[in-house]
Protein backbone atom coordinates (compact mmCIF):
# COMPACT_ATOMS: atom_id res chain seq x y z
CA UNK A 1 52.59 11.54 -82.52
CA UNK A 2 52.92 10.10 -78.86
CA UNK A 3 52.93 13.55 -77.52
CA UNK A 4 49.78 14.67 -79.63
CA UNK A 5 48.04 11.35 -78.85
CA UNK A 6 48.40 11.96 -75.57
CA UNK A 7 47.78 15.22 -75.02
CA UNK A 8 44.51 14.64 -76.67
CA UNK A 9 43.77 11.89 -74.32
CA UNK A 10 44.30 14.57 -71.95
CA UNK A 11 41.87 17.03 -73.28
CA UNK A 12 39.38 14.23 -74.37
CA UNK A 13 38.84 13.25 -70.61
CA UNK A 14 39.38 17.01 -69.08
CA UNK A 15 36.44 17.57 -70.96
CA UNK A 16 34.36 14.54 -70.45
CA UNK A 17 35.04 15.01 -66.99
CA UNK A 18 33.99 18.85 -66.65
CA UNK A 19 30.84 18.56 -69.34
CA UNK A 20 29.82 15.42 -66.89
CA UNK A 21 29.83 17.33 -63.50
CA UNK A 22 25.94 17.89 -62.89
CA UNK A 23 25.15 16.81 -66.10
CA UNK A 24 22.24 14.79 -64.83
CA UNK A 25 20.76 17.63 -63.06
CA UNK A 26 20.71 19.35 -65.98
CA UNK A 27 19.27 17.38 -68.60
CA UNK A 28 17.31 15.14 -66.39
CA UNK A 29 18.22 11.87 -67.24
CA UNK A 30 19.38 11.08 -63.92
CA UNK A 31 18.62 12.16 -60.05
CA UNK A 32 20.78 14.60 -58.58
CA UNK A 33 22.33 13.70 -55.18
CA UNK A 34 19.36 16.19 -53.46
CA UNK A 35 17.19 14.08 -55.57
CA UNK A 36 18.84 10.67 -54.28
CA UNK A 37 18.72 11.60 -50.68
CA UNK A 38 15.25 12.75 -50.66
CA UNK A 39 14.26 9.47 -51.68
CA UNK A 40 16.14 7.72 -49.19
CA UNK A 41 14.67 10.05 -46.66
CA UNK A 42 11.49 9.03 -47.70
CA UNK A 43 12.10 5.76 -47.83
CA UNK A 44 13.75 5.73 -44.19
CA UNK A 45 10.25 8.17 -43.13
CA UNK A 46 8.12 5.41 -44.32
CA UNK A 47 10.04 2.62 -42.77
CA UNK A 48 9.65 4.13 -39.12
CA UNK A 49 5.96 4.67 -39.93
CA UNK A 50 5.10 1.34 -40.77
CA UNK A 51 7.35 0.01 -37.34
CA UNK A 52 4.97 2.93 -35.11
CA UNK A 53 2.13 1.40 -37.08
CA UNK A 54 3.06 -2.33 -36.28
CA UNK A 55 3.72 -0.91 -32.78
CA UNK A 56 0.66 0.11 -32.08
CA UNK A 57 -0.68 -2.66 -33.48
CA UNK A 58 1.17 -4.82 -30.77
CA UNK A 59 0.23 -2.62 -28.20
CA UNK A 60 -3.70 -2.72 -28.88
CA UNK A 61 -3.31 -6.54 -29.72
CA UNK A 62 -1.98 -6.67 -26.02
CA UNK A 63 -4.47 -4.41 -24.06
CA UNK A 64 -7.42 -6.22 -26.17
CA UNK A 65 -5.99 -9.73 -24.33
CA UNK A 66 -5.41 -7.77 -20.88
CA UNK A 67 -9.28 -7.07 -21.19
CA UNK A 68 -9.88 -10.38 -22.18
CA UNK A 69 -7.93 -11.75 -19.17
CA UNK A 70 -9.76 -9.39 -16.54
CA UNK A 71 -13.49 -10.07 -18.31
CA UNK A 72 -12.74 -13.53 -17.94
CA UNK A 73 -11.55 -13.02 -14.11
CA UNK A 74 -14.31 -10.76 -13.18
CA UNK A 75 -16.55 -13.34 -14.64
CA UNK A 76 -14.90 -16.21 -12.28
CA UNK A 77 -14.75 -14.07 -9.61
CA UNK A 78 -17.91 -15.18 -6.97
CA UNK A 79 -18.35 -12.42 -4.04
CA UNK A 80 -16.87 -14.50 -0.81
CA UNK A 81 -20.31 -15.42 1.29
CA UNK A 82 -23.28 -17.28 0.77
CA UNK A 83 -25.58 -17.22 -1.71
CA UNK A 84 -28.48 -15.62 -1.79
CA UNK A 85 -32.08 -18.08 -2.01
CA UNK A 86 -34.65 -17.72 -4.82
CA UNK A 87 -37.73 -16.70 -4.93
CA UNK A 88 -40.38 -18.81 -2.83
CA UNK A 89 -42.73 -18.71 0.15
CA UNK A 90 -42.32 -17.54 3.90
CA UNK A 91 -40.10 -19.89 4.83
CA UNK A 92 -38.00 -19.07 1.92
CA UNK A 93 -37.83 -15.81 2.83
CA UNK A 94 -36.52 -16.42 6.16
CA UNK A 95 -34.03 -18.47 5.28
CA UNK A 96 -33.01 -15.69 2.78
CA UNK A 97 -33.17 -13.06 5.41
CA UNK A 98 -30.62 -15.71 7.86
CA UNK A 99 -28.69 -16.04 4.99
CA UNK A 100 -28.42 -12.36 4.46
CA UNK A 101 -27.53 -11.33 8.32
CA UNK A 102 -24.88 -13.95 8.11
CA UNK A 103 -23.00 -12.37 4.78
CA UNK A 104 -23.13 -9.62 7.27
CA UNK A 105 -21.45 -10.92 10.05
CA UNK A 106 -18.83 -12.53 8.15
CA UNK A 107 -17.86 -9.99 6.18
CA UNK A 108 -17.75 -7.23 9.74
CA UNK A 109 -14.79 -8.27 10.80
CA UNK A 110 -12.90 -7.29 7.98
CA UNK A 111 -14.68 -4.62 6.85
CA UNK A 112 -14.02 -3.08 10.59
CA UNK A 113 -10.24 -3.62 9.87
CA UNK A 114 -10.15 -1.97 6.83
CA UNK A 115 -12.03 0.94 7.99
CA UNK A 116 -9.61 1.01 11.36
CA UNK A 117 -6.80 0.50 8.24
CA UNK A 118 -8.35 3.30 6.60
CA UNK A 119 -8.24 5.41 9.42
CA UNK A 120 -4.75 5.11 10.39
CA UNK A 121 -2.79 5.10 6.76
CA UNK A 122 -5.32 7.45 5.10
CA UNK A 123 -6.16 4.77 2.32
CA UNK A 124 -7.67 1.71 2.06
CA UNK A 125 -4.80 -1.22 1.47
CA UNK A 126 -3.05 -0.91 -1.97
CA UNK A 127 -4.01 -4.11 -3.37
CA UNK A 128 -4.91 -8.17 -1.73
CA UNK A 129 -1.29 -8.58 -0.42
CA UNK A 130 -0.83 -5.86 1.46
CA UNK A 131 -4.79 -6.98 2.59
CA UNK A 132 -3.37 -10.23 3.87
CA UNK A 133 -0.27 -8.93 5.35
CA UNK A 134 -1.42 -5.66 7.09
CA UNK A 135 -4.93 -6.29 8.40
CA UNK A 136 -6.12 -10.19 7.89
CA UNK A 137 -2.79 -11.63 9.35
CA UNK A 138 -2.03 -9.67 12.04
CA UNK A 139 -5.73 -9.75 13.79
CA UNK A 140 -6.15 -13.20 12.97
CA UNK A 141 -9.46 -12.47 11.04
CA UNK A 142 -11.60 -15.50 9.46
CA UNK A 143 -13.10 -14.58 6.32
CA UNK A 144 -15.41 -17.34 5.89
CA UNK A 145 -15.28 -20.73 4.46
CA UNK A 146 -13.75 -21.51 1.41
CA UNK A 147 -13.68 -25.28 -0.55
CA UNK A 148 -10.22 -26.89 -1.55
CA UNK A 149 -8.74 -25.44 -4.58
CA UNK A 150 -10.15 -21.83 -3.76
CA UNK A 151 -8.38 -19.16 -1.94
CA UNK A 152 -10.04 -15.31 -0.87
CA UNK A 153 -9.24 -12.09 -3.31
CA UNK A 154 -9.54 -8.56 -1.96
CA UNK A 155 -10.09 -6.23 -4.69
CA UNK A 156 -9.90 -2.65 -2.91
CA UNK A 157 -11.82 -0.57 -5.82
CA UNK A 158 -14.76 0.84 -3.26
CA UNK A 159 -18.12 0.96 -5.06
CA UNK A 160 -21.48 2.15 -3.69
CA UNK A 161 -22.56 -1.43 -2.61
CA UNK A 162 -18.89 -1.74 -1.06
CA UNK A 163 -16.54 1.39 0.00
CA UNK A 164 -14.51 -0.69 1.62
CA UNK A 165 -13.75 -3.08 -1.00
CA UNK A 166 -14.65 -6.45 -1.87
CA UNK A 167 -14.06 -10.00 -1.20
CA UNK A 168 -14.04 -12.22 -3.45
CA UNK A 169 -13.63 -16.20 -3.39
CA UNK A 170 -11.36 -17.40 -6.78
CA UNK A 171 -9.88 -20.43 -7.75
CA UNK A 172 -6.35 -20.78 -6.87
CA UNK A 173 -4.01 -20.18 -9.86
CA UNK A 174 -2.06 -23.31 -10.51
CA UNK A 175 1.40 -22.25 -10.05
CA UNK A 176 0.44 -21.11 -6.47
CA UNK A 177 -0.86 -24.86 -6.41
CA UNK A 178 2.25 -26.64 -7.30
CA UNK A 179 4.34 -24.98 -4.70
């Protein structure tokens, strides 16, 4: 009887085994390994979506605060000279045109050395350091009074009132303060 039992022990799980191979393909009670790896495709597909979407989430978040940051500057930013004067009578307008012709004067001498800058590299400087270093430096140039706690900023974008560029007066960032 131990040989019998055992050989049917044998047969018993030969055939369990062989009648269970893809059985749950078959008779769909289960997923097939196909089935099992699409799903974990699927699940790793939507996982890198959802980090691309939080991506460019973070990456809109942070240009919305860049333009933040520059409205905010270009709202603090006051072109470097004076101011101009109201509306008023004669004498208001003369002290308006003065005011005028001396915005002009101050602001020649750099505007010569940018356009002399200009005329040598082939560009007008690359940004306010190279400004400071290449042109206002070197030729000693005075650009104009400026109160404590403000310092001069050369944005070199040319527009139609200014090809050249434009100086403007800023407050002094409080690092550059501290130092």
């Amino acid at each position: 009887m131990d040989k019998s039992c055992g050989a049917w022990i044998v047969i018993v799980v030969l055939g369990v085994g062989l009648v269970g191979c893809d059985s749950s393909a078959e008779s769909g009670a289960g997923a097939s390994m196909e089935e099992l790896a699409a799903g974990v495709n699927a699940q790793n597909a939507a996982r890198d979506e959802e980090a691309a979407r939080q991506e460019a989430q973070r990456k809109a978040e942070e240009e919305a605060a860049a333009a933040a940051v520059q409205q905010a500057a270009e709202r603090s930013r006051k072109e470097a000279g004076r101011a101009p004067i109201g509306e008023g009578g004669y004498l208001v307008a003369i002290a308006g045109a003065r005011r005028h012709v001396l915005n002009q004067v101050e602001d020649l001498a750099w505007t010569q050395a940018v356009q002399h800058f200009q005329a040598q590299e082939g560009r007008l400087p690359k940004d306010h350091s190279e400004f400071m270093t290449k042109i206002v430096e070197p030729l000693g140039i005075d650009l104009g009074y400026i109160e404590e706690g403000q310092e001069f900023l050369y944005d070199p974008t040319p527009n139609r009132e200014h090809p050249w560029g434009t100086l403007y007066v800023v407050a002094k960032v409080e690092s550059q303060m501290q130092q």
